[in-house]
Protein backbone atom coordinates (compact mmCIF):
# COMPACT_ATOMS: atom_id res chain seq x y z
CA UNK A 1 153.70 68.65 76.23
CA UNK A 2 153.09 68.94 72.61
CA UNK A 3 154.26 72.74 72.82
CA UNK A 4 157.93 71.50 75.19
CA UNK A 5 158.21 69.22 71.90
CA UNK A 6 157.72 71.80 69.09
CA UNK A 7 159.95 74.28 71.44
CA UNK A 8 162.49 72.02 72.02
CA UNK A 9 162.72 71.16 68.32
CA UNK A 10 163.15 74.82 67.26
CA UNK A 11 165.54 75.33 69.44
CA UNK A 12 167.77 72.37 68.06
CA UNK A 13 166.99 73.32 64.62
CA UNK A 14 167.59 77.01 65.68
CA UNK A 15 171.31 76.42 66.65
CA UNK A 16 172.10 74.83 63.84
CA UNK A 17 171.79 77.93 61.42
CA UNK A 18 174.30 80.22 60.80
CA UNK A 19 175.20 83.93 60.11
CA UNK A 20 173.77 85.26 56.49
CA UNK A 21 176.00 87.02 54.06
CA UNK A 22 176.02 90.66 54.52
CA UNK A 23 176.63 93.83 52.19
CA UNK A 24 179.65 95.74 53.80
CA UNK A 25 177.25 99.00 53.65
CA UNK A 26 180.77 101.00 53.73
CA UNK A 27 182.52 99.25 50.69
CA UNK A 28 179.54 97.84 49.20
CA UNK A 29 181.07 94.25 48.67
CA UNK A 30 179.70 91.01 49.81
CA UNK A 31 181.30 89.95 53.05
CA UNK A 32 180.93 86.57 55.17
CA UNK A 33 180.70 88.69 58.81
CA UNK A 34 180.77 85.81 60.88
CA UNK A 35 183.84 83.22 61.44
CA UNK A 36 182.65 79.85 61.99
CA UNK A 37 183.77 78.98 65.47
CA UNK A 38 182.01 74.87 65.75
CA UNK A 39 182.71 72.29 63.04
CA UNK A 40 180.82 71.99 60.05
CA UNK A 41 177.51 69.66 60.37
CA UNK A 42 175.76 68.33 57.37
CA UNK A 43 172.19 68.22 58.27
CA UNK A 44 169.27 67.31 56.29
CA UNK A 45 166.05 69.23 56.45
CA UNK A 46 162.74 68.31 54.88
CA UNK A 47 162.69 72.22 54.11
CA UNK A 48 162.92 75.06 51.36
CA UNK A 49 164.19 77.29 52.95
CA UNK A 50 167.99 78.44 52.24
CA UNK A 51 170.86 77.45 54.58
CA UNK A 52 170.82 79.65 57.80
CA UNK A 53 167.50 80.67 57.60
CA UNK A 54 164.86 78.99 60.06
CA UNK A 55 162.01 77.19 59.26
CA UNK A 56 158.31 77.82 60.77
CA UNK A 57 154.78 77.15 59.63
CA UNK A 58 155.88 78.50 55.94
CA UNK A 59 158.25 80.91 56.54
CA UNK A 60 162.14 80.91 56.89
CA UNK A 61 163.49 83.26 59.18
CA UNK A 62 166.97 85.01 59.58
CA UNK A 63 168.90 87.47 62.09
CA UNK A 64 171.18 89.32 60.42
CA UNK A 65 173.46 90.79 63.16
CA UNK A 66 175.12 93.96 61.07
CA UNK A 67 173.26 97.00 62.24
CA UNK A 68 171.71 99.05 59.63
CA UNK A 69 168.93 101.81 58.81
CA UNK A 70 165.86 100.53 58.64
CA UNK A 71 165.71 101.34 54.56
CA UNK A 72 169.14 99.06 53.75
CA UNK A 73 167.75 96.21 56.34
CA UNK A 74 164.76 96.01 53.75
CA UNK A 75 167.09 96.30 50.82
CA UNK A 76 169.15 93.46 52.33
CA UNK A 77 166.87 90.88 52.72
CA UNK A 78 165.47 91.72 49.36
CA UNK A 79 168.39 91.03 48.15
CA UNK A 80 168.06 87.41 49.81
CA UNK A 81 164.71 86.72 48.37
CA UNK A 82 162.78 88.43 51.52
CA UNK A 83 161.32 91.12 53.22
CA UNK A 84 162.08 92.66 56.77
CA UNK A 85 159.99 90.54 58.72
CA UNK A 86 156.53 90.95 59.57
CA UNK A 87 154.53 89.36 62.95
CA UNK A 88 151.21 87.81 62.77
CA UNK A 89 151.00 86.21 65.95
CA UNK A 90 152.62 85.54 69.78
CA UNK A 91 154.22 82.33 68.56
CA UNK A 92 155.51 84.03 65.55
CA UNK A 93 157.07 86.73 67.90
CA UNK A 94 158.32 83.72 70.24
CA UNK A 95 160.04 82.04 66.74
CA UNK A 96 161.46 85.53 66.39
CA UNK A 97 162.66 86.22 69.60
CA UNK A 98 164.05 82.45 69.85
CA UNK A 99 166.22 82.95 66.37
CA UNK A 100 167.65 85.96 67.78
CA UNK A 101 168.83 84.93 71.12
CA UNK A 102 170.71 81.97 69.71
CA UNK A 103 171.96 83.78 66.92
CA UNK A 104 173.88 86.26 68.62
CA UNK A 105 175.78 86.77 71.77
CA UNK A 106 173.79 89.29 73.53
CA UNK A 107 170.63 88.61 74.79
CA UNK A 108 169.04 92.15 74.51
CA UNK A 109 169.72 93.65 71.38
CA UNK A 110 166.81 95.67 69.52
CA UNK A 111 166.36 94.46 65.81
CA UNK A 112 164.20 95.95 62.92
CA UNK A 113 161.18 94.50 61.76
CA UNK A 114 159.52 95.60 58.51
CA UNK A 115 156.48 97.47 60.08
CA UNK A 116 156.49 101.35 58.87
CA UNK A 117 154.22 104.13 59.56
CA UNK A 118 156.32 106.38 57.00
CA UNK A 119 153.27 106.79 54.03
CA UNK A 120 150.59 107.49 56.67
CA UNK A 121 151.24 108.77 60.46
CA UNK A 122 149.23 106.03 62.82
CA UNK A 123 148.57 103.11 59.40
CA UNK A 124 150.85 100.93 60.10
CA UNK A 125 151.52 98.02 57.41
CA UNK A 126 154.22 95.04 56.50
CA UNK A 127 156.80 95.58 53.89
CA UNK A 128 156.25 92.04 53.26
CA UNK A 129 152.67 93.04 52.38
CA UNK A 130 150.90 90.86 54.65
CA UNK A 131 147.99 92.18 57.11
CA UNK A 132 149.09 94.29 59.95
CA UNK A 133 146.48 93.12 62.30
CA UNK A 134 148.53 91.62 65.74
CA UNK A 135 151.17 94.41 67.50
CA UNK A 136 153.28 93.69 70.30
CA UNK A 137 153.67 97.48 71.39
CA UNK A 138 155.22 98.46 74.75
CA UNK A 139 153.24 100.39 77.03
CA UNK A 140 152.61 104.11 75.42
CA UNK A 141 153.91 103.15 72.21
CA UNK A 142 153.69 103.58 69.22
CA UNK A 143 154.51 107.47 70.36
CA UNK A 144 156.09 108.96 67.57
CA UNK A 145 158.38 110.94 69.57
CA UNK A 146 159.65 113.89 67.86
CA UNK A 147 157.07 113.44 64.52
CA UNK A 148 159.84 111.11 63.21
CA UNK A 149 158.92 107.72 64.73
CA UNK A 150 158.13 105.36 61.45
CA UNK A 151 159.63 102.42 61.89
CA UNK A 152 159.38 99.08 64.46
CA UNK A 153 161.89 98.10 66.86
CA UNK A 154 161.51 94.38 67.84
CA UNK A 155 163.01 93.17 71.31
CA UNK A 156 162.72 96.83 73.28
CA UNK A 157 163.18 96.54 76.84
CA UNK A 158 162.80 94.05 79.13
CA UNK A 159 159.43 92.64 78.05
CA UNK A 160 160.66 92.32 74.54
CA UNK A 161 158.03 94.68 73.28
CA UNK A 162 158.00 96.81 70.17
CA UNK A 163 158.69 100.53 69.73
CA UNK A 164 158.37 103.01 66.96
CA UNK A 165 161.83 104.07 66.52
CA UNK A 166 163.63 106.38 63.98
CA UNK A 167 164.20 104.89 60.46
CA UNK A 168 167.61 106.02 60.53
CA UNK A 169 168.97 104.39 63.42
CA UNK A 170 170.83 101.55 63.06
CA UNK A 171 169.82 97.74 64.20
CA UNK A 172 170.38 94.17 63.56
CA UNK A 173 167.44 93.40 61.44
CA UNK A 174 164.98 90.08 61.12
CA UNK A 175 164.67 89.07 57.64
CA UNK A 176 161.86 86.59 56.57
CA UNK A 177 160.78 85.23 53.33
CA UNK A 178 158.66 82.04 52.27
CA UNK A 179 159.64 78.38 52.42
């Protein structure tokens, strides 16, 4: 019951964020990519974290829907005080998972996390600098097809596993940074 509770209160809190601000990676100018489509709610949180982001046990959490290599993703949520995000347990994943479904329109989209194999084939570590010690992997993964495969994709198939993808693909991207 305790978990329904929690859940349910995520959600709410969930649908109340908002889209971040985004470089234009063509132009290089700040643009708002999302058109408010709901009146504006004033809503008081007993949180740090900035507006849009979601809150969970520390952390504020943020889909940002523009795809992007997985290089600029990092550079773009550095640039709002985080990291590409990093996963250190199921319910993590399930906060994850839950900010990106009601943040966009589709319900399978693959997004970037900030896991990276790039220094070292097979020693894989956060760019957020926190321990790399729970995966979510799909089944035969991570495979680095090709030699190329350093980076983690976050949502892949049906079971909403992770894959080691190529860096410079393009994604919506899950950005994460303190409270």
């Amino acid at each position: 019951m305790k978990t329904l509770t929690l859940s349910a209160l995520l959600c709410a809190m969930m649908a109340l964020t908002r889209a971040a601000v985004l470089p234009d990676a063509e132009a290089g100018n700040w643009t708002n990519s999302f058109s408010p489509t709901e009146e504006n709610h004033v809503v008081k949180r007993s949180t740090s974290c900035p507006k849009d982001w979601t809150p969970f046990d520390g952390r504020c959490y943020l889909f940002v829907q523009q795809p992007m290599i997985w290089a600029v993703a990092e550079r773009n949520c550095h640039s709002l005080g985080g990291n590409l995000a990093s996963v250190q347990n199921s319910k993590e994943s399930g906060v994850i998972q839950a900010v990106m479904t009601l943040s966009n329109t589709q319900n399978q989209v693959i997004a970037w996390l900030g896991g990276s194999d790039g220094q070292q084939e097979g020693h894989w570590f956060w760019s957020d600098g926190t321990p790399f010690h729970f995966t979510q992997w799909c089944p035969g993964q991570p495979d680095n097809a090709g030699g190329r495969q350093n980076c983690i994709g976050f949502n892949f198939r049906d079971s909403k596993c992770w894959d080691d993808l190529y860096c410079d693909w393009q994604f919506p991207s899950i950005c994460v940074r303190e409270e």
